[in-house]
Protein backbone atom coordinates (compact mmCIF):
# COMPACT_ATOMS: atom_id res chain seq x y z
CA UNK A 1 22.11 -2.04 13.68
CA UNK A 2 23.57 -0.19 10.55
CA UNK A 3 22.61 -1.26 6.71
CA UNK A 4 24.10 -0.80 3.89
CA UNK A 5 21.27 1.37 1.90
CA UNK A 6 21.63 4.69 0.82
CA UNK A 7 17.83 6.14 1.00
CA UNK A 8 17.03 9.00 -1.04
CA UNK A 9 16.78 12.06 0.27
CA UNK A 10 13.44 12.76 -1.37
CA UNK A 11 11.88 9.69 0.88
CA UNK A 12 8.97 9.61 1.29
CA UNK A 13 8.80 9.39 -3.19
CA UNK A 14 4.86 8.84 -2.38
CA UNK A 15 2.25 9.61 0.59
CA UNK A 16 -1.13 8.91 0.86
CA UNK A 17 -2.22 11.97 0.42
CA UNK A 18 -0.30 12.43 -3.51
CA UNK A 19 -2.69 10.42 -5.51
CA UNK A 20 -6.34 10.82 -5.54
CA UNK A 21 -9.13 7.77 -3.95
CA UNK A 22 -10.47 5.07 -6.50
CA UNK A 23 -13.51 6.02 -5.62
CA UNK A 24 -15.82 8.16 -3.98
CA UNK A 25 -16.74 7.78 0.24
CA UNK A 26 -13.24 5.86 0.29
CA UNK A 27 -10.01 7.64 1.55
CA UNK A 28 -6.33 6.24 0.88
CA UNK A 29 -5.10 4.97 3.91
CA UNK A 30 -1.91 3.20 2.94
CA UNK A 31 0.79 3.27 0.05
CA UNK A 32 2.14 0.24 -0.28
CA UNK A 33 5.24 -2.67 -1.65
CA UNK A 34 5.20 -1.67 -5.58
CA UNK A 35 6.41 -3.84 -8.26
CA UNK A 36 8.71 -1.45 -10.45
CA UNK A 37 9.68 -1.93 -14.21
CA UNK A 38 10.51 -0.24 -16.91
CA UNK A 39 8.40 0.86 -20.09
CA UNK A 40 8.43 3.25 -22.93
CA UNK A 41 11.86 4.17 -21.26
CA UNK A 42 10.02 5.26 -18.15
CA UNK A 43 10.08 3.72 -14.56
CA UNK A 44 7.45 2.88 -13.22
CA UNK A 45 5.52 1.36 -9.90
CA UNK A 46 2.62 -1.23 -10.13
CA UNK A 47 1.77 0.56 -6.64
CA UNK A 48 -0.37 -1.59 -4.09
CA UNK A 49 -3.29 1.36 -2.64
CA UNK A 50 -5.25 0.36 0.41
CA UNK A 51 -8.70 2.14 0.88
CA UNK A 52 -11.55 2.38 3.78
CA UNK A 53 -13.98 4.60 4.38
CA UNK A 54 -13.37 6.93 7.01
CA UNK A 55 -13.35 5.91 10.53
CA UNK A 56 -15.99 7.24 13.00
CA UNK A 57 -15.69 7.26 16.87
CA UNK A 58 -16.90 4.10 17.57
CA UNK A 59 -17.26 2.06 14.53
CA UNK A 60 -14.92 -0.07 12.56
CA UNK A 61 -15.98 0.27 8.70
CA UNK A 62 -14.12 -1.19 5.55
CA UNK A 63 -14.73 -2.15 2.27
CA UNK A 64 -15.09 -5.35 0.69
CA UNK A 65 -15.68 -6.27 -3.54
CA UNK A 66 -18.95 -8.54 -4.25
CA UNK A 67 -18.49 -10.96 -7.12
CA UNK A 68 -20.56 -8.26 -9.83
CA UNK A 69 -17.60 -5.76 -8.62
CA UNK A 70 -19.60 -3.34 -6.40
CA UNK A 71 -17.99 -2.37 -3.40
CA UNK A 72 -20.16 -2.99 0.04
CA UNK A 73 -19.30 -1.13 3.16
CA UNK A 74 -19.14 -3.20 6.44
CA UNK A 75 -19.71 -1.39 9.74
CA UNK A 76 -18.93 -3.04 13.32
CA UNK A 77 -19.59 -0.71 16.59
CA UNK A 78 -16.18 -1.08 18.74
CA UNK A 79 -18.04 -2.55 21.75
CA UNK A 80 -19.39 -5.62 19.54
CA UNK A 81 -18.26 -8.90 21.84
CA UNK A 82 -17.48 -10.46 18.61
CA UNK A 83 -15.64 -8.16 17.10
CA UNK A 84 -11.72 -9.15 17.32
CA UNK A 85 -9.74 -5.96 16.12
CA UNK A 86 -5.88 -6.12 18.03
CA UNK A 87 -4.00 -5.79 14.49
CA UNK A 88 -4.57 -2.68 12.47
CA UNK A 89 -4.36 -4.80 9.21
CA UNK A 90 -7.05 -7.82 9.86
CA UNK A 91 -10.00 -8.02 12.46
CA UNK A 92 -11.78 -11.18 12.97
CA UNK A 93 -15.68 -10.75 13.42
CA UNK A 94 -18.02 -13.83 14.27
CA UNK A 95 -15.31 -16.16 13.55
CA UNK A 96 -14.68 -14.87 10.20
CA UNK A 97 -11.06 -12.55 9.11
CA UNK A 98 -11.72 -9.28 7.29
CA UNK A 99 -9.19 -6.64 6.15
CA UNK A 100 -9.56 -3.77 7.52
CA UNK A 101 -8.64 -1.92 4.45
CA UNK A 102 -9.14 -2.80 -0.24
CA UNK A 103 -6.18 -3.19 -2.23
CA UNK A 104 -6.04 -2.46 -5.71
CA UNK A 105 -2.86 -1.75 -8.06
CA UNK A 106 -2.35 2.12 -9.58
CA UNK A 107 -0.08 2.72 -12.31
CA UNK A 108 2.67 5.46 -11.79
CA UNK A 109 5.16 6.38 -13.74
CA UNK A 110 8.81 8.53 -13.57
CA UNK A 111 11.29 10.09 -16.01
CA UNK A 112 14.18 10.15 -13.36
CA UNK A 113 12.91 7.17 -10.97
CA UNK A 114 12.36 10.11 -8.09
CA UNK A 115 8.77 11.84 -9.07
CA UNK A 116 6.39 9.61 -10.22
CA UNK A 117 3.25 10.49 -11.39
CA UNK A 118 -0.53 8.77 -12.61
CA UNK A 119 -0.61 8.90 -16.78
CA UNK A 120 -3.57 8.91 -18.26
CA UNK A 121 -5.67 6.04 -20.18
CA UNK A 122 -4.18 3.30 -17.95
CA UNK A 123 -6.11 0.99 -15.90
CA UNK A 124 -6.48 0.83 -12.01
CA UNK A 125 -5.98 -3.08 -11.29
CA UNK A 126 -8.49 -3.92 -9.50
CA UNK A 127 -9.72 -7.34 -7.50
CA UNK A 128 -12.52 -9.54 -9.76
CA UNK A 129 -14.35 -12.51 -9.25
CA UNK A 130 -14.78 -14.49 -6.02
CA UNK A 131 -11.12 -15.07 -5.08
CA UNK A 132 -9.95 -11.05 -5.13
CA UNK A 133 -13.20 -9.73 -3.04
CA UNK A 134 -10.91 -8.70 -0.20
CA UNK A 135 -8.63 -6.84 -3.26
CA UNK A 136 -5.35 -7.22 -4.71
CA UNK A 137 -1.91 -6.84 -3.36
CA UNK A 138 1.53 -6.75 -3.62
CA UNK A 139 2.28 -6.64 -7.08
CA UNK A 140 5.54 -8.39 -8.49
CA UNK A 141 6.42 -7.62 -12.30
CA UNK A 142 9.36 -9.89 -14.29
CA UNK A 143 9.51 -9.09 -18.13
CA UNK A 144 10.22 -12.30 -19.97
CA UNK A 145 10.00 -12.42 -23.84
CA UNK A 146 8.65 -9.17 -24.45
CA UNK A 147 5.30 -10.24 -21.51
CA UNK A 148 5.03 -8.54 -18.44
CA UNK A 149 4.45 -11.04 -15.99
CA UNK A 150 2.31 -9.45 -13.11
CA UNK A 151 2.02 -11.83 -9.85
CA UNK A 152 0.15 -10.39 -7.12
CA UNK A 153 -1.61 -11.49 -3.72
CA UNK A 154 -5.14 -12.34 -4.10
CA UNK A 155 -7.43 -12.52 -1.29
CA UNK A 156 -11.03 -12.96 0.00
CA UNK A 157 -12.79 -15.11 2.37
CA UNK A 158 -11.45 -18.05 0.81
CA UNK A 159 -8.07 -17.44 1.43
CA UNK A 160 -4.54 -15.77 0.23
CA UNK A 161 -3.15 -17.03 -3.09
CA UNK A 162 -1.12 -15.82 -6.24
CA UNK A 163 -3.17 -14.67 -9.15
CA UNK A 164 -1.05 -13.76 -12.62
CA UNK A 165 -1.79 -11.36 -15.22
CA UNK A 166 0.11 -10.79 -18.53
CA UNK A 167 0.57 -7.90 -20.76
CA UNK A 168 2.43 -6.42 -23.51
CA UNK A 169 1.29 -2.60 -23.73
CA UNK A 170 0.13 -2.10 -19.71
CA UNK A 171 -3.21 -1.44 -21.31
CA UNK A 172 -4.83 -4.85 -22.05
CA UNK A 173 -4.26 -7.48 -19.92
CA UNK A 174 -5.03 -11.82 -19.97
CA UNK A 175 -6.63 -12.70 -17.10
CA UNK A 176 -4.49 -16.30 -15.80
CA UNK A 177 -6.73 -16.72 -12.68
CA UNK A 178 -5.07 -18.26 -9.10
CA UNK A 179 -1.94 -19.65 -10.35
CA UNK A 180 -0.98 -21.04 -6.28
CA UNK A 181 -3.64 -21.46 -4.04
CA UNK A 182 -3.67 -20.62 -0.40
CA UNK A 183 -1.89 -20.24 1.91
CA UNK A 184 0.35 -18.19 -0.82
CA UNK A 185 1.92 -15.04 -1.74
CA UNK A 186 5.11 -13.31 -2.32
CA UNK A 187 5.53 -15.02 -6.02
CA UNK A 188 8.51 -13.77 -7.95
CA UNK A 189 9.41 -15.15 -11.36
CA UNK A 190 12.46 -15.58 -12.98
CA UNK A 191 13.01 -13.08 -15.71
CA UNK A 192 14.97 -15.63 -17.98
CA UNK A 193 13.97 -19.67 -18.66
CA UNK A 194 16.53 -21.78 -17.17
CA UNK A 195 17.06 -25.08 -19.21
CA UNK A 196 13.83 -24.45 -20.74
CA UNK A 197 11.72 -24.06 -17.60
CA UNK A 198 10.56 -20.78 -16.07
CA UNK A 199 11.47 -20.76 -12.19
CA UNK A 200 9.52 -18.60 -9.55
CA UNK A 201 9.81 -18.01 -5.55
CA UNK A 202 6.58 -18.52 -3.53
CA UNK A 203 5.78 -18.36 0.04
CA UNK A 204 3.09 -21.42 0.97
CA UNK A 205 2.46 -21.08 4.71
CA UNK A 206 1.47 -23.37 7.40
CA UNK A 207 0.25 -22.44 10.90
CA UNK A 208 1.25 -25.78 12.50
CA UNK A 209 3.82 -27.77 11.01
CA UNK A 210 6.13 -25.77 9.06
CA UNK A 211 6.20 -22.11 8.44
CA UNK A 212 6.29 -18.98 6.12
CA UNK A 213 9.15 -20.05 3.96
CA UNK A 214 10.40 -19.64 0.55
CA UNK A 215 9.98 -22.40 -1.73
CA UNK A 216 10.69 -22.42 -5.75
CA UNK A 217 8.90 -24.09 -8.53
CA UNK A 218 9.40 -24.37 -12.24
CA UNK A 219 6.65 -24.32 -14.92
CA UNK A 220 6.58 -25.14 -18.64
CA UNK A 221 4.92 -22.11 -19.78
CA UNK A 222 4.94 -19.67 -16.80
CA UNK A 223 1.19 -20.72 -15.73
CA UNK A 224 1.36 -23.76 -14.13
CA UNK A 225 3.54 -25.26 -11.66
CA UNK A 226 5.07 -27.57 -10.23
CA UNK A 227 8.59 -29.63 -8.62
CA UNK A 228 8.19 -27.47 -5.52
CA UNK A 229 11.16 -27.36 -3.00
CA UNK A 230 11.59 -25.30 0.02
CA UNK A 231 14.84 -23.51 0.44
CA UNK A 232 15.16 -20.92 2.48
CA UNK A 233 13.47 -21.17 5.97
CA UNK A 234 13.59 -18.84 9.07
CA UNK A 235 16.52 -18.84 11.71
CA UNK A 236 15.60 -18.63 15.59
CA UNK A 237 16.88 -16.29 17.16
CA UNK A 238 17.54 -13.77 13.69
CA UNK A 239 15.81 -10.71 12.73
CA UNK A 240 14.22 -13.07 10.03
CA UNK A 241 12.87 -15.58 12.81
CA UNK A 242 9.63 -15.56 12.10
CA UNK A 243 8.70 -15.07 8.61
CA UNK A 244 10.49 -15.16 5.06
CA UNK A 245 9.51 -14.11 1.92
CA UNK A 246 11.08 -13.18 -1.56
CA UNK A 247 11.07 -9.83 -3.09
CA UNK A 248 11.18 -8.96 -6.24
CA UNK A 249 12.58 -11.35 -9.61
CA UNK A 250 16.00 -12.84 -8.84
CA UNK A 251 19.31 -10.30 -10.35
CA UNK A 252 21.43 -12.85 -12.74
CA UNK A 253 25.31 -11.99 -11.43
CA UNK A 254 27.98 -14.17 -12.99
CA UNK A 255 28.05 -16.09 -9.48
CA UNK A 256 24.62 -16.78 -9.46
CA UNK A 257 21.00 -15.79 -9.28
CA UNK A 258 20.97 -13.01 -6.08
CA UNK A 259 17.57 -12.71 -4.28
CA UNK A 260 16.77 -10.07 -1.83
CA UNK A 261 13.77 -11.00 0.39
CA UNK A 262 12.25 -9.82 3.44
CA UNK A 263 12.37 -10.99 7.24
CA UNK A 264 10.34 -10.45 10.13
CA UNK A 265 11.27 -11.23 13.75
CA UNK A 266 8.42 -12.09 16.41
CA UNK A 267 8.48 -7.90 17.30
CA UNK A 268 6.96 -7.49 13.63
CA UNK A 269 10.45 -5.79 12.54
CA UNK A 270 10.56 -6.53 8.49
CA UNK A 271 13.92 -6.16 7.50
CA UNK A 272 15.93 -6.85 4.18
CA UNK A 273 18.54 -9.52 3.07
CA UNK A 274 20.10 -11.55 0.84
CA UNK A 275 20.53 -14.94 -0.61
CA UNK A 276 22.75 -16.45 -3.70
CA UNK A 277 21.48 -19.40 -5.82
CA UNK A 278 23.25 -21.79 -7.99
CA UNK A 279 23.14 -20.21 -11.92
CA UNK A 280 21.98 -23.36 -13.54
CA UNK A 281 19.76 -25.04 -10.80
CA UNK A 282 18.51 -21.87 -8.45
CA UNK A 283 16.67 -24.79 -6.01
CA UNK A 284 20.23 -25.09 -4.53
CA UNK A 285 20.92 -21.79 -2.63
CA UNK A 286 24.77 -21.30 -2.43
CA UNK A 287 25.00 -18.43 0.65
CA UNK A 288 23.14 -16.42 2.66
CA UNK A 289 23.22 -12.96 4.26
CA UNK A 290 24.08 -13.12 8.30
CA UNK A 291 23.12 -9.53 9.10
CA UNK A 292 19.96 -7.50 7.53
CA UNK A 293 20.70 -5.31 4.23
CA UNK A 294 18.47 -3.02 5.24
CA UNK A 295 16.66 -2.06 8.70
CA UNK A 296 13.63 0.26 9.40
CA UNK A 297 15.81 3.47 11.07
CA UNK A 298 14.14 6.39 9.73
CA UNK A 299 10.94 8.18 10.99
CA UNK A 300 9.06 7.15 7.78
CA UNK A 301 10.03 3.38 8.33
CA UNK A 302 9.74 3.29 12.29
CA UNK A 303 6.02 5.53 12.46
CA UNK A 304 3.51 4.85 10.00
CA UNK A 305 0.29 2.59 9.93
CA UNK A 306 1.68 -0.36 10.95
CA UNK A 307 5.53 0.40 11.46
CA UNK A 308 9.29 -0.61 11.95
CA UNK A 309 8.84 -2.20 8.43
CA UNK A 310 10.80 -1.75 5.38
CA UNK A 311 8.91 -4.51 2.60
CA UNK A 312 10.17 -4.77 -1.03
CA UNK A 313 9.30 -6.39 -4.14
CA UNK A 314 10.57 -4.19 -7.24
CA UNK A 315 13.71 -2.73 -7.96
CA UNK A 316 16.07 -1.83 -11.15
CA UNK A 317 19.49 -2.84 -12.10
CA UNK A 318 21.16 -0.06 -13.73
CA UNK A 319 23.46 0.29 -16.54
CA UNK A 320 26.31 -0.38 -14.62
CA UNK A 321 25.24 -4.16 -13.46
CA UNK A 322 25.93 -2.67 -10.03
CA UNK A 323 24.15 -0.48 -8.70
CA UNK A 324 20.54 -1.65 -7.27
CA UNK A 325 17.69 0.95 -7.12
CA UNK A 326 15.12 -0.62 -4.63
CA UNK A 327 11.67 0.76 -4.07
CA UNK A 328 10.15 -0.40 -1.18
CA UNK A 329 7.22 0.51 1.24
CA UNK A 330 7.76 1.53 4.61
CA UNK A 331 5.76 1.36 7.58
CA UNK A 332 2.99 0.07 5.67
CA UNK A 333 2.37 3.62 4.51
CA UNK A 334 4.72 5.06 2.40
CA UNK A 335 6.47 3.90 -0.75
CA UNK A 336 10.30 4.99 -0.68
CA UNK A 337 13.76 4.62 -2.93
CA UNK A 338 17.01 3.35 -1.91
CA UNK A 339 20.36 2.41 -3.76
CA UNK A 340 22.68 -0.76 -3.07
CA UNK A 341 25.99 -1.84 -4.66
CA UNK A 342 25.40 -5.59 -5.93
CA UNK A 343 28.93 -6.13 -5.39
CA UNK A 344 29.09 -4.93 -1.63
CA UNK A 345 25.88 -7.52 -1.24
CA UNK A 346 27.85 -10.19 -2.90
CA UNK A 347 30.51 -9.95 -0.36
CA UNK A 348 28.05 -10.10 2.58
CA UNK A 349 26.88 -13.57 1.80
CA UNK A 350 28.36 -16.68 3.69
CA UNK A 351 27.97 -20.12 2.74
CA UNK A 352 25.53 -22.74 3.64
């Protein structure tokens, strides 16, 4: 299946192996999904990192936060009868999940969007407090008003929700708490109020009735929400059959508000595509994408640690208004750049 991305030929922009561990006795296992925007006329990546210690033989080890912070170090032997580990991302042990890896969010930053690099004197984002002991992920950042707006997956054995965080200078930061509790994730806000309310994608997921769709709310002041409708759900027998779920802030076009957002068929293939909503009330979405945007067809998006994935939630419009740069992760390894024409997306949508 051909897409219409043109990667760049630098891909992979970042491995593993390019940015040192948080931490000692922890190695970077995974690059992952960053949330891109631009600062002090610099791009740069709110870049989700994914440590564990180093695997032995015939253990499984990872690290989880405590509520004071510290990280603890869990260690199962393979053979343990109650140790579930089929999925390289979670294992279940005595009944209870467990990632097998910690998120946290590192700062990088680029002069020509292609080499990024870790400044000095900013923060690692880290998990805190008793919902973020499994980490943070998948950071999503809309600038509204001068405020960054950072949205991000938080998790622990409570369960996945959306935690916020705002700043103004990327080196202090307010502390919202869990703005949508779980099942939630893949939160992207509006960068612009629309008839006074601020608008945001969500993914709120059931394992029975239902399923992982997107859903929008509005808010008064960006923190708390409300007026939820679903509106884009999965189609059987698509390559988003299974699971939905938006990327980054919607791209204001002068025939409506464009959102791409991910898709994953029951093979695990995450794939990219498209969707159109009405300018003045985005709950109504106007068209859709048929076909995929984007498909994992490169070695870097078929082989990683957990592949045939491509996974986005940041990109920048450039000066033209038509040309989309997209970072995304691929393979659940490696974060990569592509470019899109707006306009050839536009044309790829059908109606409702």
């Amino acid at each position: 299946m051909k897409d219409i991305a043109t990667r760049f030929i630098e891909n992979p922009l970042l491995s593993p192996s390019d940015i040192p561990s948080s931490r000692e006795g922890l190695e970077i296992t995974c690059l992952l999904n960053p949330g891109v925007f631009q600062f002090e006329n610099k791009i740069w990546l709110a870049v989700r990192v994914a440590e564990r210690p180093k695997q032995k033989e015939n253990t499984i080890s990872f690290p989880i936060l405590t509520e004071t912070g510290t990280v603890e170090i869990i260690e199962i032997p393979k053979d343990d009868p109650e140790l579930i580990a089929t999925d390289a991302r979670v294992i279940n042990y005595k009944g209870t999940d467990y990632l097998t890896t910690l998120s946290h969010i590192r700062l990088l930053c680029s002069e020509n969007g292609r080499e990024f690099y870790e400044p000095e004197n900013y923060p690692i984002l880290t998990g805190e407090g008793t919902l973020e002991t499994f980490g943070i992920e998948d950071c999503r950042v809309s600038l509204i008003q001068g405020r960054y707006y950072l949205t991000f997956t938080s998790v622990s054995d409570n369960g996945v929700g959306v935690g916020l965080r705002t700043t103004k200078d990327w080196k202090k930061f307010e502390k919202h708490g869990m703005i949508l509790p779980p099942h939630n994730k893949d939160c992207a806000i509006f960068e612009e109020k629309i008839n006074g309310l601020f608008y945001a994608l969500h993914r709120p997921s059931s394992v029975d009735i239902g399923g992982n769709y997107i859903w929008i709310a509005s808010s008064p002041d960006g923190i708390h929400w409300g007026n939820h409708h679903c509106i884009i759900k999965t189609r059987k027998d698509h390559w988003d059959s299974k699971r939905v779920g938006a990327g980054a802030a919607p791209i204001k076009t002068e025939k409506g508000w464009l959102e791409i957002y991910h898709g994953a068929n029951e093979s695990h293939q995450y794939c990219l595509g498209a969707f159109l909503m009405d300018p003045e009330d985005p709950s109504k979405v106007i068209s859709r994408t048929k076909k995929p945007i984007m498909v994992p067809a490169t070695n870097y998006e078929l082989s990683g640690f957990f592949g045939n994935v491509v996974f986005t939630n940041g990109h920048i419009v450039e000066n033209d208004r038509d040309t989309l740069t997209v970072y995304y992760g691929a393979s659940d390894e490696f974060v990569c750049g592509a470019k899109f024409s707006i306009k050839e997306i536009l044309l790829l949508l059908e109606n409702i």
